[in-house]
N, C-alpha and C. Protein backbone atom coordinates (compact mmCIF):
# COMPACT_ATOMS: atom_id res chain seq x y z
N UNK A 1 13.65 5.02 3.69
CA UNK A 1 12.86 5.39 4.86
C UNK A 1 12.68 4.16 5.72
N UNK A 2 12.92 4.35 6.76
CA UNK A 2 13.05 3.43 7.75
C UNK A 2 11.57 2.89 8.31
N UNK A 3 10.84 1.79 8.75
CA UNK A 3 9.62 1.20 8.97
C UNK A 3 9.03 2.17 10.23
N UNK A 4 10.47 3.25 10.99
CA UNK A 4 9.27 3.53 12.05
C UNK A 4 9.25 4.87 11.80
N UNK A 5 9.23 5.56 10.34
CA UNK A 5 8.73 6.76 9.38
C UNK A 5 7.42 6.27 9.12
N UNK A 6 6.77 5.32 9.26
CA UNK A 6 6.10 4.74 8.28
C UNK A 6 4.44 5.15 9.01
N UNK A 7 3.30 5.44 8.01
CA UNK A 7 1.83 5.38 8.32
C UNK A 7 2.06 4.20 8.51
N UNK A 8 0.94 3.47 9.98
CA UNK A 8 0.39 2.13 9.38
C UNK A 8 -0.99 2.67 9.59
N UNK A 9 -1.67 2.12 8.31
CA UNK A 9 -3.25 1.96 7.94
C UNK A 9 -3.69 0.73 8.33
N UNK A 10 -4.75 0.93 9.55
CA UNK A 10 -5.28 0.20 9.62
C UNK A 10 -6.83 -0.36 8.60
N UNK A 11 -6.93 -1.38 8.09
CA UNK A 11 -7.70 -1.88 7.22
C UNK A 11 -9.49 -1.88 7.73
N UNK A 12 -10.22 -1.08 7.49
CA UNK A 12 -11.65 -1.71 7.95
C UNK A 12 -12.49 -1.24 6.89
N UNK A 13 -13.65 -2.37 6.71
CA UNK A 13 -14.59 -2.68 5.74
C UNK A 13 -13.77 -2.69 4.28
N UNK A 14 -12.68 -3.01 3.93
CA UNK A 14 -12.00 -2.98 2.45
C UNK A 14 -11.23 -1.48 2.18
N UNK A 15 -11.29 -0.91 3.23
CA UNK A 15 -10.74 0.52 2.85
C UNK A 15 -9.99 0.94 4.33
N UNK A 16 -8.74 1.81 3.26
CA UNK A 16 -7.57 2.54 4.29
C UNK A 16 -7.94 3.87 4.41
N UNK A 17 -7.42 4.66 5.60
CA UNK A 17 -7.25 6.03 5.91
C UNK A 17 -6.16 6.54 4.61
N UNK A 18 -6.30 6.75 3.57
CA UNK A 18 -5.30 7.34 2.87
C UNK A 18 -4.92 8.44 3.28
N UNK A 19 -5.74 9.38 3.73
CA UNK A 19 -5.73 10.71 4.06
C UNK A 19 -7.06 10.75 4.99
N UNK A 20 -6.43 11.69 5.92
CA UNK A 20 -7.38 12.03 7.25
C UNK A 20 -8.93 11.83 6.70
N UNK A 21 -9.05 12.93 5.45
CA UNK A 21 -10.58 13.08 5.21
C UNK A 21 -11.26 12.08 3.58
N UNK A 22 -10.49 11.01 3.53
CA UNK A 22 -10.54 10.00 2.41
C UNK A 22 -10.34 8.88 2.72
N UNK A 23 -10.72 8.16 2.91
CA UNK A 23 -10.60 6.09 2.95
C UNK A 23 -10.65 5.56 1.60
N UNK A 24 -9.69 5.20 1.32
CA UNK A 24 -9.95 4.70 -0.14
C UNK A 24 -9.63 2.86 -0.10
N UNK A 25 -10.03 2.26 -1.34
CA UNK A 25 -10.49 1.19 -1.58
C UNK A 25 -8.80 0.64 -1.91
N UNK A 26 -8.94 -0.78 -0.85
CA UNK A 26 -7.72 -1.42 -1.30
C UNK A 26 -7.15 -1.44 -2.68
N UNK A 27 -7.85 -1.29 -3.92
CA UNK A 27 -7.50 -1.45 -5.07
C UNK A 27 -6.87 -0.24 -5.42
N UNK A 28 -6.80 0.91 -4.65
CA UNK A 28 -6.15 2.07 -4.82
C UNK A 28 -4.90 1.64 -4.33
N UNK A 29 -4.42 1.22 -2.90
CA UNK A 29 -3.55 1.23 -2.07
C UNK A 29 -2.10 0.19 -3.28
N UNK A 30 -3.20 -0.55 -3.83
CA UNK A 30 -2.35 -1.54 -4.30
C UNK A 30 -1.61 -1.05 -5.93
N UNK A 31 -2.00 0.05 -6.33
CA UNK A 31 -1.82 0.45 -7.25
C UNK A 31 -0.94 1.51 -6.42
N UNK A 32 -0.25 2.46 -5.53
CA UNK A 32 -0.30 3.48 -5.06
C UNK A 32 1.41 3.33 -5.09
N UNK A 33 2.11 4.03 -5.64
CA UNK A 33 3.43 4.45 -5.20
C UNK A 33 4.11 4.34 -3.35
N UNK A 34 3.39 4.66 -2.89
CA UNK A 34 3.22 5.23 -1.20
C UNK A 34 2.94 3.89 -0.57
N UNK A 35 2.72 2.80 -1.39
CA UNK A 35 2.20 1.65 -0.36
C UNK A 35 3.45 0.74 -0.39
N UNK A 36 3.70 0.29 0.96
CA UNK A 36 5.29 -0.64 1.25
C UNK A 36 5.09 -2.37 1.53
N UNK A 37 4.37 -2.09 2.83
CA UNK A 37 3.78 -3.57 2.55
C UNK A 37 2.43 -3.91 2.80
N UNK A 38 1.64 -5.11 2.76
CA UNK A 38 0.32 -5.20 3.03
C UNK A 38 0.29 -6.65 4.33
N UNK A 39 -0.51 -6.27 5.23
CA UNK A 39 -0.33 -7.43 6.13
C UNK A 39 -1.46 -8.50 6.25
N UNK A 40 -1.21 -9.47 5.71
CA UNK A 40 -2.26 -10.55 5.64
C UNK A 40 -1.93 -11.72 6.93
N UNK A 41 -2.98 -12.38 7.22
CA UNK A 41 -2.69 -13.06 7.98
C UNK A 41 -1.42 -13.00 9.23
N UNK A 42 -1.09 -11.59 9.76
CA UNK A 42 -0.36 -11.28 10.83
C UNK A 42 1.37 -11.17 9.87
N UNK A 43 1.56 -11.30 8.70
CA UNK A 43 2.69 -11.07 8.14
C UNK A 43 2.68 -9.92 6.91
N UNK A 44 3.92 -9.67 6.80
CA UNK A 44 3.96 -8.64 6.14
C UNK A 44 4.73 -8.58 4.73
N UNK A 45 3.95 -8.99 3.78
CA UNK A 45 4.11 -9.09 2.49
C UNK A 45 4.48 -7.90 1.60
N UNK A 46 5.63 -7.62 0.79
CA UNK A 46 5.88 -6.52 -0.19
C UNK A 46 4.63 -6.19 -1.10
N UNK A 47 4.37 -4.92 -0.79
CA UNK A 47 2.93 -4.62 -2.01
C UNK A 47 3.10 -4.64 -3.33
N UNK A 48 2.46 -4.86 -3.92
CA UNK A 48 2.37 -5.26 -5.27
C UNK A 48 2.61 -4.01 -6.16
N UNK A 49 2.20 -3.05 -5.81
CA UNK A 49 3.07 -1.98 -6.39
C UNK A 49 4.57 -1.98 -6.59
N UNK A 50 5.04 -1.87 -5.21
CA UNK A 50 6.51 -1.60 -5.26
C UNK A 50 7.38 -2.52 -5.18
N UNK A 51 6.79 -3.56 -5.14
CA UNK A 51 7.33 -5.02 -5.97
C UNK A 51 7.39 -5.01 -7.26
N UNK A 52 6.40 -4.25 -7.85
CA UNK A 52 6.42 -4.30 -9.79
C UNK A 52 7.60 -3.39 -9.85
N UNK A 53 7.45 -2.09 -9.45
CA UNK A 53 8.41 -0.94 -9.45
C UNK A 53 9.84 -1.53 -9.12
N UNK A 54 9.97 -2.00 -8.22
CA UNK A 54 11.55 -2.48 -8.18
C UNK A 54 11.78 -3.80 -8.68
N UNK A 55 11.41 -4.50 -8.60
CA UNK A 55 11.53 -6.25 -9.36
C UNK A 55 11.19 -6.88 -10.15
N UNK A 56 10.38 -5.95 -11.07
CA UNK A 56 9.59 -6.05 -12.81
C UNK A 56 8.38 -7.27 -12.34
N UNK A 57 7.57 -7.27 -11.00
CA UNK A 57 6.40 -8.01 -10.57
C UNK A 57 6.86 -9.13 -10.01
N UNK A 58 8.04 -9.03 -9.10
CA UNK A 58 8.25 -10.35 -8.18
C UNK A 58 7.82 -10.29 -7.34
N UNK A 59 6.34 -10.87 -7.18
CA UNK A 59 5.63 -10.97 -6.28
C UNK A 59 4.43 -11.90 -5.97
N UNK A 60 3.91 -12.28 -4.76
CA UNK A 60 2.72 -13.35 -5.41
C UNK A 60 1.29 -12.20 -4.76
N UNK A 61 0.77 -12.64 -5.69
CA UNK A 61 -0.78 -12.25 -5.74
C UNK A 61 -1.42 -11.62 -4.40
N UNK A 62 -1.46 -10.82 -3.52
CA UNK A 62 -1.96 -10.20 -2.54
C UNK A 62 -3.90 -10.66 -2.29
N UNK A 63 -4.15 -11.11 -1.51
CA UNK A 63 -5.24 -11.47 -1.47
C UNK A 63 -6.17 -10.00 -0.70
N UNK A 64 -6.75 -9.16 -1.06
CA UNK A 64 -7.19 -7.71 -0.68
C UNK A 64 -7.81 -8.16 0.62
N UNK A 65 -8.55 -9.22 0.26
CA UNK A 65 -9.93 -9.15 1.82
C UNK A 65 -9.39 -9.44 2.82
N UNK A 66 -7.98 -9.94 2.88
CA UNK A 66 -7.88 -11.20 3.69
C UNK A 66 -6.67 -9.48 4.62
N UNK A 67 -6.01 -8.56 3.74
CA UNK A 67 -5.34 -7.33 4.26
C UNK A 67 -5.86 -6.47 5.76
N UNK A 68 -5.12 -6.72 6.90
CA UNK A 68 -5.54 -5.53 8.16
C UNK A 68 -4.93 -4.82 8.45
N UNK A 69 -3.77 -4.57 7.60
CA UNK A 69 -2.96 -2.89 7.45
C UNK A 69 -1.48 -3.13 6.49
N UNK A 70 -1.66 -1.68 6.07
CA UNK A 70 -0.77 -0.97 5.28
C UNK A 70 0.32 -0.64 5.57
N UNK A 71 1.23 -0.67 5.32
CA UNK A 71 3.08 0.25 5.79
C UNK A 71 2.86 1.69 4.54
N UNK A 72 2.90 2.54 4.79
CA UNK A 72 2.58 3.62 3.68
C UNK A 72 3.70 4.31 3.74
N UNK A 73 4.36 4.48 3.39
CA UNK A 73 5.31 5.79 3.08
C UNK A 73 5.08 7.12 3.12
N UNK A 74 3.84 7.68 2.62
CA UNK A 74 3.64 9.24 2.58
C UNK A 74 3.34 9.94 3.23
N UNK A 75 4.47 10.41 4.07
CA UNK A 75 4.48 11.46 5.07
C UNK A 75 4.07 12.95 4.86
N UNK A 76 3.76 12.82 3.68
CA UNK A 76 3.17 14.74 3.36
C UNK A 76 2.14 14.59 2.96
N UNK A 77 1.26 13.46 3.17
CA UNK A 77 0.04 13.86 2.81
C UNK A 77 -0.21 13.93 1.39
N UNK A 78 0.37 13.54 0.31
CA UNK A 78 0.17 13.36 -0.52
C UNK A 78 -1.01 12.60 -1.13
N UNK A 79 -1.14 11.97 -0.15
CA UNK A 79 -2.21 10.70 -1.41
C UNK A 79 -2.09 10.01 -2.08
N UNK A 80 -2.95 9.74 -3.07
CA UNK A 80 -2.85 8.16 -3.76
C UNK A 80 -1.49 8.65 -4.97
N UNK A 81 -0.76 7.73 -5.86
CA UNK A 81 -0.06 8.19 -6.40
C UNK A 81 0.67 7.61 -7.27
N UNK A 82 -0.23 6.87 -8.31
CA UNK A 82 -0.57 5.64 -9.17
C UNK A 82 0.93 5.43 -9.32
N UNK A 83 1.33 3.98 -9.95
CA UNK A 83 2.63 3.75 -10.43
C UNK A 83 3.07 3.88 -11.61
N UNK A 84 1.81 3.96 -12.01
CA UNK A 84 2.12 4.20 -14.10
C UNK A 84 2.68 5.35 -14.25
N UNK A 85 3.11 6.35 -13.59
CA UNK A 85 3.60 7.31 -13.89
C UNK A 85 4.87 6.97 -14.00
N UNK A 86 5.31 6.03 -12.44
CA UNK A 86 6.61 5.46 -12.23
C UNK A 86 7.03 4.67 -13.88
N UNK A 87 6.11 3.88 -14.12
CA UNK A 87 6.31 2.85 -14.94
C UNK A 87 6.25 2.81 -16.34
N UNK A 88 5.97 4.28 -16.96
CA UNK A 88 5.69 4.47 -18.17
C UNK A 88 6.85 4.88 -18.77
């Protein structure tokens, strides 16, 4: 899926629009199948999810507070959509 398929979530008070009628807590997003990258400081870092999922955790440490939006993947509204399912 190409970047301009993509939700971007914008980040306020520690929580994303996951879904129209849900904001959920960065610690969801970062666990979430659906999450692509996280943007800290005006760049755009691979999320720590789908960095574990494809590169067995090549990734460095995502700092949550410092996050002001999401690249999301889930175009149907799906929702959150842990990786342990992926990963078990």
């Amino acid at each position: 899926m190409g970047e301009e398929n993509m939700r971007i979530l914008v980040v306020e008070r520690g929580r994303a629009p996951c879904l129209p009628e849900k904001a959920v807590t960065l610690d969801r997003c970062r666990f979430c199948a659906h999450s692509r990258y996280f943007e800290v400081g005006g760049v755009k870092v691979p999320s720590p999810a789908r960095a574990y999922c494809s590169r067995s955790g090549a990734t460095d440490e995502v700092d949550l507070n410092a996050v002001t939006r999401i690249w999301c993947d889930d175009r149907t509204s799906e929702g959150y959509r842990s990786i342990m399912s992926i990963i078990s």
